[in-house]
C-alpha atoms as a PDB file:
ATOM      1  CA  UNK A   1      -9.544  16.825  -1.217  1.00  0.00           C
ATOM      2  CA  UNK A   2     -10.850  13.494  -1.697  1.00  0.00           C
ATOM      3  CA  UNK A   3      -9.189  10.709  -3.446  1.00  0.00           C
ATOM      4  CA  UNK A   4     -10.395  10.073  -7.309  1.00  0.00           C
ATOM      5  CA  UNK A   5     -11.860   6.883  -8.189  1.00  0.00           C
ATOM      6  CA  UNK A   6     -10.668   5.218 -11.659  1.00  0.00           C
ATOM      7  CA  UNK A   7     -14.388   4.564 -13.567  1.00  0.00           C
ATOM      8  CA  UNK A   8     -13.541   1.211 -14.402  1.00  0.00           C
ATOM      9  CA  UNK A   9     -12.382  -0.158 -11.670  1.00  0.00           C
ATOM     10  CA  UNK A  10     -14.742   1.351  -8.766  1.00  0.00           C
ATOM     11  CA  UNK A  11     -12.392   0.147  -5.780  1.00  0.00           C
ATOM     12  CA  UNK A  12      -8.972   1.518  -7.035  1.00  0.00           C
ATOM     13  CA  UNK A  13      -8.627   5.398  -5.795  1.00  0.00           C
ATOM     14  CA  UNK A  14      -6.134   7.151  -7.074  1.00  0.00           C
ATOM     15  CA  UNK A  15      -4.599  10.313  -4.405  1.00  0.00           C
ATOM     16  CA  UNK A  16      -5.895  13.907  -5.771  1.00  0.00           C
ATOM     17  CA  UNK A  17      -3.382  14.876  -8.566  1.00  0.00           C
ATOM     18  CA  UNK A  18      -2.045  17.797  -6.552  1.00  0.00           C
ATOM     19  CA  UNK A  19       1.013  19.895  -7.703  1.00  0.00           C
ATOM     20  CA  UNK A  20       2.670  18.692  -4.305  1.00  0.00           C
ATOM     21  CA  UNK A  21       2.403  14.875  -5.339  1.00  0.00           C
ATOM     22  CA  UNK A  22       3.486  15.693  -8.623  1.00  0.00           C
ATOM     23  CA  UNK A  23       6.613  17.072  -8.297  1.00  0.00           C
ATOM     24  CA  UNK A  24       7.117  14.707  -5.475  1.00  0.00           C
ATOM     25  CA  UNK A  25       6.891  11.728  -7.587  1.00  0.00           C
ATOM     26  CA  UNK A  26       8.753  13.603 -10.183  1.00  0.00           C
ATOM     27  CA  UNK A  27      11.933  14.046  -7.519  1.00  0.00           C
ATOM     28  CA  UNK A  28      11.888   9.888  -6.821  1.00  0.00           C
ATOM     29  CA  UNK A  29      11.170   9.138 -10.483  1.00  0.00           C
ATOM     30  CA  UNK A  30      14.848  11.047 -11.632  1.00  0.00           C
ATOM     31  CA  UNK A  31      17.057   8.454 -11.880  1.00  0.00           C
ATOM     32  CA  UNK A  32      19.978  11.330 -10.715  1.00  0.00           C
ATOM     33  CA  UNK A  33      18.163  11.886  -7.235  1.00  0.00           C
ATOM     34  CA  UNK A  34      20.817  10.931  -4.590  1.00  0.00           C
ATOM     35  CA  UNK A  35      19.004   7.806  -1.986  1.00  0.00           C
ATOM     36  CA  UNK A  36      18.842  10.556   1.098  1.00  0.00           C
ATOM     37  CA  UNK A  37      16.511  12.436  -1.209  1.00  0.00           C
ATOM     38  CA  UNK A  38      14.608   9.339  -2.797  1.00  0.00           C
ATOM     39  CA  UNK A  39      14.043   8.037   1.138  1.00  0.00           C
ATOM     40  CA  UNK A  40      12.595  11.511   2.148  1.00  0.00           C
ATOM     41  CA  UNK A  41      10.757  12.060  -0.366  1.00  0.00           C
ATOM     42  CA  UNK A  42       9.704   8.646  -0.853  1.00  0.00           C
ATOM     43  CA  UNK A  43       8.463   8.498   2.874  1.00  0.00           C
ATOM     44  CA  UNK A  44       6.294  11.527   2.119  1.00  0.00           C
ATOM     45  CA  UNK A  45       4.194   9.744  -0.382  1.00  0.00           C
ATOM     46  CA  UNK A  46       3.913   6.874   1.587  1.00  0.00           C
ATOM     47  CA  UNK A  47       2.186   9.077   4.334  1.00  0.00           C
ATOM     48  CA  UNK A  48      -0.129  10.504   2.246  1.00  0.00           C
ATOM     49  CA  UNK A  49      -1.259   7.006   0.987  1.00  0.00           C
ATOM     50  CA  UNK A  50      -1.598   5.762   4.042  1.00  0.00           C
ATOM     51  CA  UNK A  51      -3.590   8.972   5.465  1.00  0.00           C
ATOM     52  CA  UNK A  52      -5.992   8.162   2.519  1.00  0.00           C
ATOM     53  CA  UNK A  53      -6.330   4.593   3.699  1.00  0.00           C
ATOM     54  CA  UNK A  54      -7.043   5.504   7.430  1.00  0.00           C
ATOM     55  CA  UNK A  55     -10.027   8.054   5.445  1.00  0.00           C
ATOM     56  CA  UNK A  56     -11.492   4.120   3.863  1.00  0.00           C
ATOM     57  CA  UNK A  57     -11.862   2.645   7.216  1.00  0.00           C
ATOM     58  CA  UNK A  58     -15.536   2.354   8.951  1.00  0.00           C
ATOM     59  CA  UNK A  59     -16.299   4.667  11.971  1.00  0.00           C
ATOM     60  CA  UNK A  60     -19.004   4.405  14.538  1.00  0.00           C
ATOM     61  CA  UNK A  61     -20.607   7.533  16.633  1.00  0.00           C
ATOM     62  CA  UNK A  62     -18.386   7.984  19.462  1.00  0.00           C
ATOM     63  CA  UNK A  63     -19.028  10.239  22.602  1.00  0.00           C
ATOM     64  CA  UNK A  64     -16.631  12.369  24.428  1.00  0.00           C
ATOM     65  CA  UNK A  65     -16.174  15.420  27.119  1.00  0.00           C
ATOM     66  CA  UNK A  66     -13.933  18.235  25.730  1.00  0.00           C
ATOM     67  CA  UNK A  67     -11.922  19.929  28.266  1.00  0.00           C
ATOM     68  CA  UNK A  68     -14.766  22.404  29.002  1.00  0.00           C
ATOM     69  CA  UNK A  69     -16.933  19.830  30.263  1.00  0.00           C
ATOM     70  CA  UNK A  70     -18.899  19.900  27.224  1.00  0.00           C
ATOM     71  CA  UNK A  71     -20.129  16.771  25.435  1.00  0.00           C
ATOM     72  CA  UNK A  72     -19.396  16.458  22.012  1.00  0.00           C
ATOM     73  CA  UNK A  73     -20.710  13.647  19.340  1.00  0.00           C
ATOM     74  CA  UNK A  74     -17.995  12.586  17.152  1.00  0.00           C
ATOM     75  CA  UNK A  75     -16.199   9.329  15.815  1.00  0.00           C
ATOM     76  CA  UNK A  76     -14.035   6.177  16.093  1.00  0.00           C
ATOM     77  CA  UNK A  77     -12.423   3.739  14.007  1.00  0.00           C
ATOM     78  CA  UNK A  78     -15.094   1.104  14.478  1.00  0.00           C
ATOM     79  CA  UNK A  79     -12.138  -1.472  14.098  1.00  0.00           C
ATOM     80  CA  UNK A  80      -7.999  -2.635  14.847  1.00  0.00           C
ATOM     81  CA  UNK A  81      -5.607  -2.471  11.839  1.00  0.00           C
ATOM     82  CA  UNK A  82      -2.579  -4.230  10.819  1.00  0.00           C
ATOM     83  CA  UNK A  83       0.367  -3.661   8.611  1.00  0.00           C
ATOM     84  CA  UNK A  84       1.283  -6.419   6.407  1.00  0.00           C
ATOM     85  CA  UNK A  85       4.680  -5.630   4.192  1.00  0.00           C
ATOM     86  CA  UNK A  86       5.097  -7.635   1.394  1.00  0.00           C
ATOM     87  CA  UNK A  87       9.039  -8.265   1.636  1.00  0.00           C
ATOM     88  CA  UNK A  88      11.592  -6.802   0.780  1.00  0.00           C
ATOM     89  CA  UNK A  89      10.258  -2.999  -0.922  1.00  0.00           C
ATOM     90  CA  UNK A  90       6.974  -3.494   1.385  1.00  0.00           C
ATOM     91  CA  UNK A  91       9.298  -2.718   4.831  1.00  0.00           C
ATOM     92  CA  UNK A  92      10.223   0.603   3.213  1.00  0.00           C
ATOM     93  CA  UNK A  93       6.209   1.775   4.019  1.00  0.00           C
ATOM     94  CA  UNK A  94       6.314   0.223   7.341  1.00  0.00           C
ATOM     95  CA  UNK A  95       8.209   3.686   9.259  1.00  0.00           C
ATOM     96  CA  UNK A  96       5.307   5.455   7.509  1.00  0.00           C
ATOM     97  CA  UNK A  97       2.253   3.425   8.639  1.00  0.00           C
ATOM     98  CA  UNK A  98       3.740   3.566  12.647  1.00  0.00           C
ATOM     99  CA  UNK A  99       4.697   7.473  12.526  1.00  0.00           C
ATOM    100  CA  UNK A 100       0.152   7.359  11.497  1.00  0.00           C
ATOM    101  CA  UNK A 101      -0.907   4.887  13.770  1.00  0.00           C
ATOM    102  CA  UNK A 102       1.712   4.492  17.114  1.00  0.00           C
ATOM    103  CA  UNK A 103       1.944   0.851  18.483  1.00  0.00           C
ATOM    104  CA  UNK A 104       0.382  -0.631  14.992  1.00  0.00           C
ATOM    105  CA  UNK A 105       1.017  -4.626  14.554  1.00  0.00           C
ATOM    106  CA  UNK A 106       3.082  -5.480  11.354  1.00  0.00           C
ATOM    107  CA  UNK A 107       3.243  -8.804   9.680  1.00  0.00           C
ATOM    108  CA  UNK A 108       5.603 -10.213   6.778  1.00  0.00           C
ATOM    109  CA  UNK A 109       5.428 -12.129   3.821  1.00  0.00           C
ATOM    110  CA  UNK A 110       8.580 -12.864   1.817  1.00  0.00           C
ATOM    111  CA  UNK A 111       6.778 -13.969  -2.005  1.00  0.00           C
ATOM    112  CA  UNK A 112       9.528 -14.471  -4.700  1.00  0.00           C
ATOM    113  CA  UNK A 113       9.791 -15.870  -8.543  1.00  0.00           C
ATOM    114  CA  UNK A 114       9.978 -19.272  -8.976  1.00  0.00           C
ATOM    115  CA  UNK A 115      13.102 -19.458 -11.360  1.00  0.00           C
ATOM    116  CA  UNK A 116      11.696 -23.024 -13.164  1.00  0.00           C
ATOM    117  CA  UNK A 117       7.546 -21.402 -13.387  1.00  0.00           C
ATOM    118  CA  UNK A 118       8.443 -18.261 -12.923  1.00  0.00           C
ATOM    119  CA  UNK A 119       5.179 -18.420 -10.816  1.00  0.00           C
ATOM    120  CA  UNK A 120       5.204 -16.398  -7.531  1.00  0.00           C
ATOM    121  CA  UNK A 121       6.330 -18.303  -4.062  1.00  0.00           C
ATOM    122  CA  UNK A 122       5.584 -17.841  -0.760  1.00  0.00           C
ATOM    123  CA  UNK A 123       8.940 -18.461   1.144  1.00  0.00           C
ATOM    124  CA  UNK A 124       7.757 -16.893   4.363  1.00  0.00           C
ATOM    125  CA  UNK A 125       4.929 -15.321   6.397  1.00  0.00           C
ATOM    126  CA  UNK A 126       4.700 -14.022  10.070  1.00  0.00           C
ATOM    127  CA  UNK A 127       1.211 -12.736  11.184  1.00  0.00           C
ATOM    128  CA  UNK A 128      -0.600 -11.445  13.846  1.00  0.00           C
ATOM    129  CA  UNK A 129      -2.310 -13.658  15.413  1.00  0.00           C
ATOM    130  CA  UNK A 130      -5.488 -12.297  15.580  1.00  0.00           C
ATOM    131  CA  UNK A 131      -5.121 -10.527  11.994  1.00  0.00           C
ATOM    132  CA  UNK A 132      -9.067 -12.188  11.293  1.00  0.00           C
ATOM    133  CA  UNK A 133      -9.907  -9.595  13.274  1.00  0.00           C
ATOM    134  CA  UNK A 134      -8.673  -6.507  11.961  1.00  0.00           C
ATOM    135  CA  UNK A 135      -8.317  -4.395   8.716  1.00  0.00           C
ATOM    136  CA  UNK A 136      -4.955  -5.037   6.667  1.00  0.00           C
ATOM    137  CA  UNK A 137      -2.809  -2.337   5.228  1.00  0.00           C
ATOM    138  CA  UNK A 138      -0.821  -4.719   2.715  1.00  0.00           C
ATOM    139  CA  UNK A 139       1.969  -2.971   2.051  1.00  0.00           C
ATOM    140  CA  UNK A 140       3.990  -2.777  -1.325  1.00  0.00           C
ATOM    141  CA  UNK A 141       4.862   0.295  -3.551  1.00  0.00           C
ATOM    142  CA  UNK A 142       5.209  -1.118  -7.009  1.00  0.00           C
ATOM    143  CA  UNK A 143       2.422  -3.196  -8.336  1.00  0.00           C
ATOM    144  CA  UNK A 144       3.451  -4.421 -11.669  1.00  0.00           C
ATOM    145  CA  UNK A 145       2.265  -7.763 -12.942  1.00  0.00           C
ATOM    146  CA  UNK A 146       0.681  -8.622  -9.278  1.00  0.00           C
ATOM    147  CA  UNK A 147       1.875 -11.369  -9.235  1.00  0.00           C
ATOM    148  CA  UNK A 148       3.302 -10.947  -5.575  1.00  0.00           C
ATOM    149  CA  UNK A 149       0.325  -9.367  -4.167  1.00  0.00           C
ATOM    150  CA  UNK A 150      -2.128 -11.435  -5.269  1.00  0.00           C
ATOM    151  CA  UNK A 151       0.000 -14.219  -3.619  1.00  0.00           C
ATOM    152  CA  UNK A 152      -0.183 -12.333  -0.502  1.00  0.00           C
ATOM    153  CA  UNK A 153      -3.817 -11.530  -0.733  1.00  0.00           C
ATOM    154  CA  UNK A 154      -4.096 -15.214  -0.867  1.00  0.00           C
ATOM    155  CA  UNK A 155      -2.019 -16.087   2.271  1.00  0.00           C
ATOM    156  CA  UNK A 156      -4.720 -13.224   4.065  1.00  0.00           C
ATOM    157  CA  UNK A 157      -7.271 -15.265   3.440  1.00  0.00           C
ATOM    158  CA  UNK A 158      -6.108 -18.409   4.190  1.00  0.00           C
ATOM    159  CA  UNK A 159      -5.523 -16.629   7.591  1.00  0.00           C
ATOM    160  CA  UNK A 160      -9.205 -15.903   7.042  1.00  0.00           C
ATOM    161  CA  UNK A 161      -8.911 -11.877   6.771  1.00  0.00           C
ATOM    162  CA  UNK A 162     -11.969 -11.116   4.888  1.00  0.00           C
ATOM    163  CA  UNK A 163     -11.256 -10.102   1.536  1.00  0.00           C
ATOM    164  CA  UNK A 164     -13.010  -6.721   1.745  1.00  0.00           C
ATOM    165  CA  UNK A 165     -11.009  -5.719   5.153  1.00  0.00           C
ATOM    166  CA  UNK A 166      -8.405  -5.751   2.753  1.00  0.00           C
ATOM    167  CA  UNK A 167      -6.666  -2.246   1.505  1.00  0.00           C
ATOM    168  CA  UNK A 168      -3.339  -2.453  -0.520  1.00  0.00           C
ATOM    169  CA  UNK A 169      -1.328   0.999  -0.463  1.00  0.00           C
ATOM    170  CA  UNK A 170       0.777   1.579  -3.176  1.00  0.00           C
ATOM    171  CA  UNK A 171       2.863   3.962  -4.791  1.00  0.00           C
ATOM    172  CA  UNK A 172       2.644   3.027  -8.404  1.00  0.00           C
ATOM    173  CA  UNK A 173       0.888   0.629 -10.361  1.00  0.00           C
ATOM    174  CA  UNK A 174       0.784  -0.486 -13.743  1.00  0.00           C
ATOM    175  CA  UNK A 175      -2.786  -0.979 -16.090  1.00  0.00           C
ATOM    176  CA  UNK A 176      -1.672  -4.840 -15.968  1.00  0.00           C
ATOM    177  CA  UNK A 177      -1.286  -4.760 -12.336  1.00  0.00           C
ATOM    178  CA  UNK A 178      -4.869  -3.167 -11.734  1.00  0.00           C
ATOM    179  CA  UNK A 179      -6.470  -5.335 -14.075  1.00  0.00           C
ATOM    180  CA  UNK A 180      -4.679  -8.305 -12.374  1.00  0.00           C
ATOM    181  CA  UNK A 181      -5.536  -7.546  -8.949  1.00  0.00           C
ATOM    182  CA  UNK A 182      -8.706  -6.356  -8.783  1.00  0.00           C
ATOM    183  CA  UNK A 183      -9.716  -9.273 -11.448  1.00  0.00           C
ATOM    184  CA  UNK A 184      -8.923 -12.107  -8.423  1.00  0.00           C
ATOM    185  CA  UNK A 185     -10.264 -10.009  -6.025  1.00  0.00           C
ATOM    186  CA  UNK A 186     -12.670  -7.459  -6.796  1.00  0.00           C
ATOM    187  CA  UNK A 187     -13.502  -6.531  -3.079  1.00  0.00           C
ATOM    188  CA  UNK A 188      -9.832  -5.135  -2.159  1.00  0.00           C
ATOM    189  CA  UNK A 189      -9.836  -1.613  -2.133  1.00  0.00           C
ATOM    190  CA  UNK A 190      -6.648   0.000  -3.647  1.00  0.00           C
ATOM    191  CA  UNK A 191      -5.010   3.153  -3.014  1.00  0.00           C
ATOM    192  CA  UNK A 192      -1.897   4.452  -4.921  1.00  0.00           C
ATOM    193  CA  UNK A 193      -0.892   8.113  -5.704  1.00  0.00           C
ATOM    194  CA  UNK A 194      -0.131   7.396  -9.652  1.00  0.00           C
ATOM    195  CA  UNK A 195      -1.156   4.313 -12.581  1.00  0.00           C
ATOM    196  CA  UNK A 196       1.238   4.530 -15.079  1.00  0.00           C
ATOM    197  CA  UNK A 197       1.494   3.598 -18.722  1.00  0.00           C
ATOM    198  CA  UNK A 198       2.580   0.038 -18.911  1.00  0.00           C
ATOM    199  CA  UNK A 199       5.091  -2.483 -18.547  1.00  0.00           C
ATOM    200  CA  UNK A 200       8.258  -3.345 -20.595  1.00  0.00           C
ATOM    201  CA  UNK A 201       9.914  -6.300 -21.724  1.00  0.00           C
ATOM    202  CA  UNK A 202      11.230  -7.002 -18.608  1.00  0.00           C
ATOM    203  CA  UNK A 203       8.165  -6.243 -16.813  1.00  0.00           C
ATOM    204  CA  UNK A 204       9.748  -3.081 -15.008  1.00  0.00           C
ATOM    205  CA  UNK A 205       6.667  -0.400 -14.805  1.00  0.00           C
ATOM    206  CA  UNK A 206       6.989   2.399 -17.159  1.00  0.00           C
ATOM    207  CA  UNK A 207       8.400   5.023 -17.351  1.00  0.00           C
ATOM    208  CA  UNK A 208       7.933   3.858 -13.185  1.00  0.00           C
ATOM    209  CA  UNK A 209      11.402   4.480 -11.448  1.00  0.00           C
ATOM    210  CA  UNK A 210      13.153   1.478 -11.602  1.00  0.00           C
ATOM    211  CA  UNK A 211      13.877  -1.141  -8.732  1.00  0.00           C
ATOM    212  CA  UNK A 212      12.121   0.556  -5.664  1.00  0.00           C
ATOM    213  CA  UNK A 213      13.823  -1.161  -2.695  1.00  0.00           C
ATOM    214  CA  UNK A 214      17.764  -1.000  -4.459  1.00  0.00           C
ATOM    215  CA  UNK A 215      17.079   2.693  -4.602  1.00  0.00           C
ATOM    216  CA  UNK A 216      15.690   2.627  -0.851  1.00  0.00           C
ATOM    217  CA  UNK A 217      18.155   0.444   0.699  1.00  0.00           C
ATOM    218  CA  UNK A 218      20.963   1.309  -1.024  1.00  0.00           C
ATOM    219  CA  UNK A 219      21.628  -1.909  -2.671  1.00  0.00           C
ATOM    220  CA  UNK A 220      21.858  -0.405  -5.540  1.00  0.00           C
ATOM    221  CA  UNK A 221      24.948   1.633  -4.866  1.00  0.00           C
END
C-alpha cells in the first residue's frame, strides 16, 4: 500500500491507516501497557516508518545475474544513508533503522530547552564525517512544537546535508509541529504513521502518549 500524502502539506506522508497500525498505536498509546509491551510494539512502528522511508529514496537501473545465469534489469539505491537520532527518544529508533539497513552509520545530536529563552540548544552533535554525502534518516518519534528538530535540521545543514536529502521519521506529530517544520524547511520530506489533534498547555501532543523515551527507557518507573 502506499503511504498517503496530507493535501496541504505535499512532503508529509502519513503510513496507510491499516487496522495493524491502528491497534498498534492504540497498544503504546494506553497509558496501562507494561514498558516490555510499549518497547515491542513500539519497535514495530518504527520499522514500518522506516521501510516507508527506504520506499522515498532515489534508485538507478541496476544489472545483475540470477543464479540461473540469467540477466535480469532491476534496481539500486542510487545513494549511502545515515541515521541521525535526535537525543535522548531519537536512540529508541536507532535498533530499528540497523535491523533495515545492517552496518548503517548513526550520528547524535543532544538539543535541549533553554530554561532562561526557553529556545532550543544544541548541547552536542557527533556526525559522520562524510554525512554531505548521503541521505539522513533524522530520527525522533514525537514532533510536537519542532522546536528540537528544526534545531537539528539546522546543524545538517551547517554540515552541508542538502536540505532535500533530508527525511525525518516519526511516530507522531502534532498540526503545530507540521506546520512548524515544514514552514522552515519545505524540502524535508516527513514520514510518521499518525498527526494528531493538538497540543496542550504544557505542550505534550494530544491525546499523543505521554513522554516517549520515560516510557521506553524505563525512567519513568
Amino acid at each position: 500500500m502506499n503511504c498517503k500524502k496530507l493535501e496541504q502539506y505535499p512532503n508529509v506522508f502519513l503510513l496507510p491507516q491499516t487496522n495493524q497500525l491502528k491497534a498498534l498505536l492504540t497498544i503504546i498509546r494506553d497509558r496501562t501497557t507494561k514498558r516490555p509491551d510499549f518497547v515491542f510494539y513500539a519497535d514495530r512502528i518504527i520499522r514500518l516508518l522506516v521501510e516507508e522511508g527506504l520506499n522515498h529514496l532515489p534508485v538507478v537501473p541496476k544489472k545483475i545475474t540470477t543464479p540461473l545465469d540469467i540477466e535480469f534489469e532491476g534496481v539500486g539505491f542510487e545513494g549511502q544513508i545515515c541515521g541521525v537520532s535526535i537525543m535522548r527518544a531519537g536512540e529508541s529508533m536507532e535498533q530499528g533503522l540497523r535491523h533495515v539497513c545492517t552496518g548503517v552509520r548513526i550520528g547524535k545530536v543532544l538539543i535541549q530547552r533553554d530554561e532562561e529563552t526557553a529556545m532550543p540548544k544544541l548541547y552536542y552533535s557527533k556526525l559522520p564525517l562524510d554525512i554531505s554525502d548521503r541521505y539522513v534518516f533524522l530520527l525522533d518519534p514525537m514532533l510536537a512544537t519542532g522546536g528540537s528538530a528544526i534545531e537539528a535540521v539546522r546543524v545538517l545543514l551547517r554540515a552541508n546535508v542538502p536540505e532535500e536529502r533530508i527525511l525525518f521519521i516519526n511516530l507522531i506529530c502534532s498540526p503545530e509541529g507540521i506546520s512548524n517544520m515544514t514552514a522552515a524547511f519545505p524540502k524535508i520530506r516527513i514520514i510518521t504513521s499518525e498527526v494528531d489533534e493538538c497540543m496542550n498547555e504544557q505542550k505534550f501532543i494530544v491525546p499523543g502518549l505521554g513522554d516517549f523515551g520515560d516510557r521506553y527507557f524505563g525512567t519513568n518507573e
